[in-house]
Protein backbone atom coordinates (compact mmCIF):
# COMPACT_ATOMS: atom_id res chain seq x y z
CA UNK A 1 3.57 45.22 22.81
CA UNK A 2 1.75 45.87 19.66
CA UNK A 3 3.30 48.96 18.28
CA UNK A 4 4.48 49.18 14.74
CA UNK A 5 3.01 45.98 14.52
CA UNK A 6 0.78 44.82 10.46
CA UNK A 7 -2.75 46.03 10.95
CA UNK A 8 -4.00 42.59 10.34
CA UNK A 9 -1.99 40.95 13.49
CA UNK A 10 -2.27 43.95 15.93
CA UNK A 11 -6.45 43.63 15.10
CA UNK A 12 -5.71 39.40 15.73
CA UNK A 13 -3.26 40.02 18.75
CA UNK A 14 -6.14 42.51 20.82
CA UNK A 15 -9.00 41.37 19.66
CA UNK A 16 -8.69 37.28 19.09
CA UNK A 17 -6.17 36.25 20.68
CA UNK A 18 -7.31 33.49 23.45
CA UNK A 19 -4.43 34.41 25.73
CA UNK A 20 -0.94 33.03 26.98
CA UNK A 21 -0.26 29.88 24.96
CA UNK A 22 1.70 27.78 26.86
CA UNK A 23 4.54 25.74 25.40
CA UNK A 24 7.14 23.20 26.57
CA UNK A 25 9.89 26.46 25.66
CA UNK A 26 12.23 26.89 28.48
CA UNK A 27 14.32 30.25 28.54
CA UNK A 28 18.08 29.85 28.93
CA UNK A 29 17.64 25.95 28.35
CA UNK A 30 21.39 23.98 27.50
CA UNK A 31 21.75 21.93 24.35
CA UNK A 32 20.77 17.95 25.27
CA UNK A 33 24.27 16.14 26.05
CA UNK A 34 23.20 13.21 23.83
CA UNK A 35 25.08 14.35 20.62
CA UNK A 36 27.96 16.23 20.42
CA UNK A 37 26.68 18.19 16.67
CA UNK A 38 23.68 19.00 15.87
CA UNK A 39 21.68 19.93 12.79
CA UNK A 40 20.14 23.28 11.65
CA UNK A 41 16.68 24.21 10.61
CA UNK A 42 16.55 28.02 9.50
CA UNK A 43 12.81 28.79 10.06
CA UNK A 44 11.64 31.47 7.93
CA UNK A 45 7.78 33.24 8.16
CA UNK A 46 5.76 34.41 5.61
CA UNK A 47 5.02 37.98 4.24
CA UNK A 48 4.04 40.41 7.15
CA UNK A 49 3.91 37.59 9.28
CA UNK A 50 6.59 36.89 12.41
CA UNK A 51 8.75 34.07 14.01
CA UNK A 52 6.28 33.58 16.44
CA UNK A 53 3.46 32.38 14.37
CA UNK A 54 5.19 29.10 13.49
CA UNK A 55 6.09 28.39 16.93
CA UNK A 56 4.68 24.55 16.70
CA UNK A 57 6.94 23.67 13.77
CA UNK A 58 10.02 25.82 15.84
CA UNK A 59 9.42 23.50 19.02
CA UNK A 60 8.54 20.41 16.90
CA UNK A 61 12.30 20.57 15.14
CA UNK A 62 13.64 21.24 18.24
CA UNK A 63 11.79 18.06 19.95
CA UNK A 64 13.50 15.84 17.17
CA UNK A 65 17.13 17.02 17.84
CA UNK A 66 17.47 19.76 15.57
CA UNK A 67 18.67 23.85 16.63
CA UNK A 68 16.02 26.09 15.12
CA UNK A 69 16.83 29.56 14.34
CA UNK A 70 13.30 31.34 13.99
CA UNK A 71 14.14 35.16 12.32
CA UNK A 72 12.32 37.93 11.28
CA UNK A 73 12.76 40.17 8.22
CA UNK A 74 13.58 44.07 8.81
CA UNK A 75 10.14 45.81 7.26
CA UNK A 76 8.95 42.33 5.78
CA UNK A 77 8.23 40.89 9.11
CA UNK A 78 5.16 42.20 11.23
CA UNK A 79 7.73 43.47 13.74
CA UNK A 80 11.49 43.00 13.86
CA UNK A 81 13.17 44.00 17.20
CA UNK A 82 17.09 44.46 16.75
CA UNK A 83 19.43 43.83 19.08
CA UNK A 84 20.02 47.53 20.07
CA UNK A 85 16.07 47.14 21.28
CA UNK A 86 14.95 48.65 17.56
CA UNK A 87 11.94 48.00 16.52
CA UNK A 88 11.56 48.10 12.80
CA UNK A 89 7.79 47.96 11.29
CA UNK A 90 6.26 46.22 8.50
CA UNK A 91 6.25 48.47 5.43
CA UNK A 92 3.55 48.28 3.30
CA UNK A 93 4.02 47.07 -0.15
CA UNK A 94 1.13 48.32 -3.07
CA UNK A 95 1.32 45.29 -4.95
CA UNK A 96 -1.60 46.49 -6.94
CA UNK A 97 -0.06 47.37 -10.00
CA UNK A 98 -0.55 44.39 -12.18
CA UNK A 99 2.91 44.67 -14.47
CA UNK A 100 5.26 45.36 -11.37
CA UNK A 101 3.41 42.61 -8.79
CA UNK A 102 5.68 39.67 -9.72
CA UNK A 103 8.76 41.87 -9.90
CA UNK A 104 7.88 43.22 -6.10
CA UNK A 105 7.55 39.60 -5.13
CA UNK A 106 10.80 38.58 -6.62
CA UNK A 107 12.72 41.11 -4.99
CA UNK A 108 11.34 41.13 -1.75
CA UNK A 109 12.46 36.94 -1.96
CA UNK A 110 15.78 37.78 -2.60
CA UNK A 111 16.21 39.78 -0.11
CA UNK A 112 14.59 37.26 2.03
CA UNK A 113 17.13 34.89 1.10
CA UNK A 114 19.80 36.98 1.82
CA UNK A 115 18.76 37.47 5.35
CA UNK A 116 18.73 33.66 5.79
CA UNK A 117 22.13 33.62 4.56
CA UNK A 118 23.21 36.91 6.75
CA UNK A 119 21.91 34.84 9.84
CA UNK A 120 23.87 31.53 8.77
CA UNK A 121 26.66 33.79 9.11
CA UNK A 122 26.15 34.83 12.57
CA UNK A 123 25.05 31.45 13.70
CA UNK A 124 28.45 29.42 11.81
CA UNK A 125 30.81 32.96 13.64
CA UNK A 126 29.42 31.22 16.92
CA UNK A 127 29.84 27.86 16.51
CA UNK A 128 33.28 28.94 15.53
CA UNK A 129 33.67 31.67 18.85
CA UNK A 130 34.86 29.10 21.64
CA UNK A 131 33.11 31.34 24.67
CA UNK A 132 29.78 31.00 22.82
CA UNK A 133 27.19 28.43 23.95
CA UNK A 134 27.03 26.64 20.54
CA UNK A 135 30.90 26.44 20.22
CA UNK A 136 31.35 23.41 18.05
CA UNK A 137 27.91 21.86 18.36
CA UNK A 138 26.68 22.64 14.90
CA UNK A 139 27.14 19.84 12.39
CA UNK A 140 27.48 21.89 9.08
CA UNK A 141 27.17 19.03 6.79
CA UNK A 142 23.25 19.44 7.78
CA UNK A 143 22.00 23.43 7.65
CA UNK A 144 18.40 23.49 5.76
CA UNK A 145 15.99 26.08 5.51
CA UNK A 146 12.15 25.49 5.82
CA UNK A 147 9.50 28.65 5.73
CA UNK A 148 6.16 29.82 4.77
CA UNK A 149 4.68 31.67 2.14
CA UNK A 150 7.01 34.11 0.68
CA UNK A 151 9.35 32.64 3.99
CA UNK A 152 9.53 29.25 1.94
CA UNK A 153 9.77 30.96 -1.44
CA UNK A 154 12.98 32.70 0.23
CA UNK A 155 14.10 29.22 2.07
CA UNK A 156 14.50 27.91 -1.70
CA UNK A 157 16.80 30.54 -3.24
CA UNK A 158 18.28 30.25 -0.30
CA UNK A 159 19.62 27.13 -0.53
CA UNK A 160 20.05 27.43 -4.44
CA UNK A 161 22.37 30.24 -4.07
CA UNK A 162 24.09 29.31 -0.42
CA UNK A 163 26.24 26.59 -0.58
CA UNK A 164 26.03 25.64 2.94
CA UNK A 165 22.37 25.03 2.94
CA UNK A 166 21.63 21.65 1.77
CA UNK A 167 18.11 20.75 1.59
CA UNK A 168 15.05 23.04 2.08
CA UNK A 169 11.10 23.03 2.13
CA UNK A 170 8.88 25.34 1.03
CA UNK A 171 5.06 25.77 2.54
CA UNK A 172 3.18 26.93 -0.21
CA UNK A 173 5.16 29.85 -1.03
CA UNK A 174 5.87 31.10 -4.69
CA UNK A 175 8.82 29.94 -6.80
CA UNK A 176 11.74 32.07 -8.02
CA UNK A 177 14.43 30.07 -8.58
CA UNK A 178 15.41 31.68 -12.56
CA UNK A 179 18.46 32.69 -11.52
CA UNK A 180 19.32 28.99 -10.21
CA UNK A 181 20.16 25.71 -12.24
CA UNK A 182 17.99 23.80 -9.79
CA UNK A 183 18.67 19.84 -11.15
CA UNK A 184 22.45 20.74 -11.09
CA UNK A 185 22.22 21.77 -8.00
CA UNK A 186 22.98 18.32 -6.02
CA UNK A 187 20.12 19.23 -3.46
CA UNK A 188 17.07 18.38 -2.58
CA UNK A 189 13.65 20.65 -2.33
CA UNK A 190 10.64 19.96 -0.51
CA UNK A 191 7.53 21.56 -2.02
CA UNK A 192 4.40 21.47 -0.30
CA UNK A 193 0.93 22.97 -1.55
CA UNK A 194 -2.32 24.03 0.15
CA UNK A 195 -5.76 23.53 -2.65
CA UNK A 196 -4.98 26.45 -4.74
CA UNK A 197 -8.31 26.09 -6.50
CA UNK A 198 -9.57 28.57 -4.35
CA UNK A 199 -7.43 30.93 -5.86
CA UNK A 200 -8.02 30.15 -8.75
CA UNK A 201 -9.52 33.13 -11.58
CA UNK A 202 -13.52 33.11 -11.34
CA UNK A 203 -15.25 33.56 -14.54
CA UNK A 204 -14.90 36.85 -16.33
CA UNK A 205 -13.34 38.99 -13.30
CA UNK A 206 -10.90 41.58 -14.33
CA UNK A 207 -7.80 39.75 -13.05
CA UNK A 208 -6.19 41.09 -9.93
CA UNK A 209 -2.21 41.16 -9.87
CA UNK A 210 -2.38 38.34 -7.49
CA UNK A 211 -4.25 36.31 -9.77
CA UNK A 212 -1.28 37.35 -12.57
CA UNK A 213 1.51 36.19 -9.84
CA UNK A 214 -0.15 32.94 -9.29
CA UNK A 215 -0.98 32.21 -12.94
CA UNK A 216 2.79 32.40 -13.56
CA UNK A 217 3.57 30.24 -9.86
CA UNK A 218 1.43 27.19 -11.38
CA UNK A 219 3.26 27.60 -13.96
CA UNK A 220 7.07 27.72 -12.03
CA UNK A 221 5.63 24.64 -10.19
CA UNK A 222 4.71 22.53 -13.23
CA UNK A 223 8.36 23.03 -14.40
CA UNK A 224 9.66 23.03 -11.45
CA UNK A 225 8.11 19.20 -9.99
CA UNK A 226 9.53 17.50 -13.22
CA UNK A 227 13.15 17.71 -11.68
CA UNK A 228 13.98 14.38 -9.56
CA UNK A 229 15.52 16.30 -7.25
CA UNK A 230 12.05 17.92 -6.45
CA UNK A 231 9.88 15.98 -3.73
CA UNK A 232 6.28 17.43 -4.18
CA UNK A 233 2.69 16.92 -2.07
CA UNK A 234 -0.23 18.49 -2.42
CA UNK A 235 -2.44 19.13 0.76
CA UNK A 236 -6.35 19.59 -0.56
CA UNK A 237 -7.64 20.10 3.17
CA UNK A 238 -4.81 22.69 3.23
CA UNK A 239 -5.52 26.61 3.10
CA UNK A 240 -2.34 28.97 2.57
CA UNK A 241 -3.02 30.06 6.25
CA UNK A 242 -3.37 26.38 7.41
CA UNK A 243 0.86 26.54 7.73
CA UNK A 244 0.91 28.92 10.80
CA UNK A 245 -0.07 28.54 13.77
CA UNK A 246 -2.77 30.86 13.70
CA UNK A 247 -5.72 28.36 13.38
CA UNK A 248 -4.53 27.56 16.99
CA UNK A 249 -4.53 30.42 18.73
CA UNK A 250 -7.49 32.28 17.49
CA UNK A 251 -11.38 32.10 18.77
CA UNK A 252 -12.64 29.58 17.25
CA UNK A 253 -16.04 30.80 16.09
CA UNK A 254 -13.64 34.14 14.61
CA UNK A 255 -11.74 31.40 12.83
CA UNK A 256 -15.01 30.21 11.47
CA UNK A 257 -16.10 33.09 10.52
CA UNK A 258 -13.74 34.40 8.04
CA UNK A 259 -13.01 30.84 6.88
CA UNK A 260 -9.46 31.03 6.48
CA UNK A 261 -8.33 27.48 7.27
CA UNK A 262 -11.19 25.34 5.61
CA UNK A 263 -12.64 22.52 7.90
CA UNK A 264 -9.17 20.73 8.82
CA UNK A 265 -7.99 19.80 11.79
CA UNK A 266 -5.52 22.49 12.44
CA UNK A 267 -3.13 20.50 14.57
CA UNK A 268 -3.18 17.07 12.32
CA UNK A 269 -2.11 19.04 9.42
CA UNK A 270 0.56 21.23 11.27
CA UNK A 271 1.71 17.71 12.88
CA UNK A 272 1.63 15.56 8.93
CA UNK A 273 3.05 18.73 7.72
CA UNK A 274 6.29 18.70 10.59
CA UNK A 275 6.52 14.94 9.84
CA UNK A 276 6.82 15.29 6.44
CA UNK A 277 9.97 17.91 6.79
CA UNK A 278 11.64 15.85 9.29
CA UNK A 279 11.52 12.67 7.44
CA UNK A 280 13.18 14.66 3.89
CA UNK A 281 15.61 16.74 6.54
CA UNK A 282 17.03 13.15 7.72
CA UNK A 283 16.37 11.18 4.92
């Protein structure tokens, strides 16, 4: 079903799509009987993107022994299907006026982050529940938050504002942490970059407001990195799209053709990329 769904992945979904994907997913599957707790990963996707699309980092956090809560954002989301069978469409944002762009962005990252926290609430009401299936199995010394784009932007003030979160990464999303006293926080972030030189202002252009919001972002991360609570890489055979899961499922001559994900291999990166979350998630 493709109704309501962003232009962009309703054109990829009929058009490019190669077909069922299969996965090692199970429906209805029981938690493994080989810990009694287990950790959290709140999985957050980008702007006008959807749960779905990271669906290798989902099943790659769940491989390693963590439960992954995959959501989408009412109107922010491609598609967001409630539980009364809703489904609410992504809503359009103009961010083309150049003064109000990094104000849209800010506030569409809080309320990102407040979702997160919304769903932490519903998750920690049934670990707490004892008829529920996750009735004591969540360790709540270890709930992080991970996302992409504007999903990891959120993931951050997440865990800046939410006590219960305590460590989250961010995949080359923008930061907006003013509101948060991020050394004094006693937490650790994750930041990690695609080659943002190909965003980067060419010549005399008449700047776009995306070029304003990321002039200000490099600018966030410079501060930002100088914290030692910040752990920072920089992926230069990274594209911002490289994150999803996208470069996977699409035709590959289509994915060649618009160049969106640069000459990597798709699956390394998304595999270096997992790695690298897990290993600051456990450290």
């Amino acid at each position: 079903m493709t109704t309501g769904l962003n232009p962009l992945f309703k054109l990829i979904l009929n058009r490019f799509y190669l077909g069922r994907i299969q996965t090692p997913s199970t429906i209805g599957a029981t938690l493994a009987q080989s810990q009694d707790r287990f950790p959290v990963i709140l999985l957050s996707p980008g702007f006008g993107s959807a749960n779905f699309l990271n669906t290798f980092y989902a099943l790659e956090f769940a491989s390693r022994g963590f439960i992954v809560i995959g959501i989408n954002h009412p109107a922010w989301s491609s598609v967001t299907l409630l539980v009364d069978g809703t489904a609410v469409a992504f809503d359009p944002v103009d961010f083309n006026d150049i003064e109000r762009a990094d104000e849209l962005f800010a506030e569409i990252t809080e309320q990102k982050a407040n979702n997160l926290s919304a769903a932490l609430d519903e998750l920690l009401i049934l670990n707490a529940t004892p008829d529920s299936w996750l009735h004591q199995k969540i360790d709540p010394t270890k709930i992080f938050a991970t996302g992409h784009s504007s999903g990891g932007s959120a993931s951050f003030l997440a865990c800046g504002q939410d006590t219960r979160i305590s460590k989250s990464a961010n995949l080359d999303g923008f930061l907006y942490l003013d509101q948060i006293d991020v050394a004094n926080t006693g937490k650790d972030f994750l930041l990690i970059l695609s080659n943002r030189d190909k965003y980067a202002s060419k010549g005399n252009k008449r700047q776009s407001s995306f070029d304003v919001v990321m002039a200000k972002d490099q600018m966030r991360i410079e501060q930002f990195a100088c914290h030692a609570n910040v752990k920072k890489h920089s992926l230069s055979s990274a594209n911002h799209f490289s994150f999803m899961d996208l470069p996977l499922i699409l035709n590959p001559a289509f994915r060649k053709r618009i160049g969106l994900f640069r000459e990597t291999d798709s699956l390394e990166l998304l595999l270096n990329t997992s790695t690298i979350m897990i290993d600051f998630f456990t450290a």
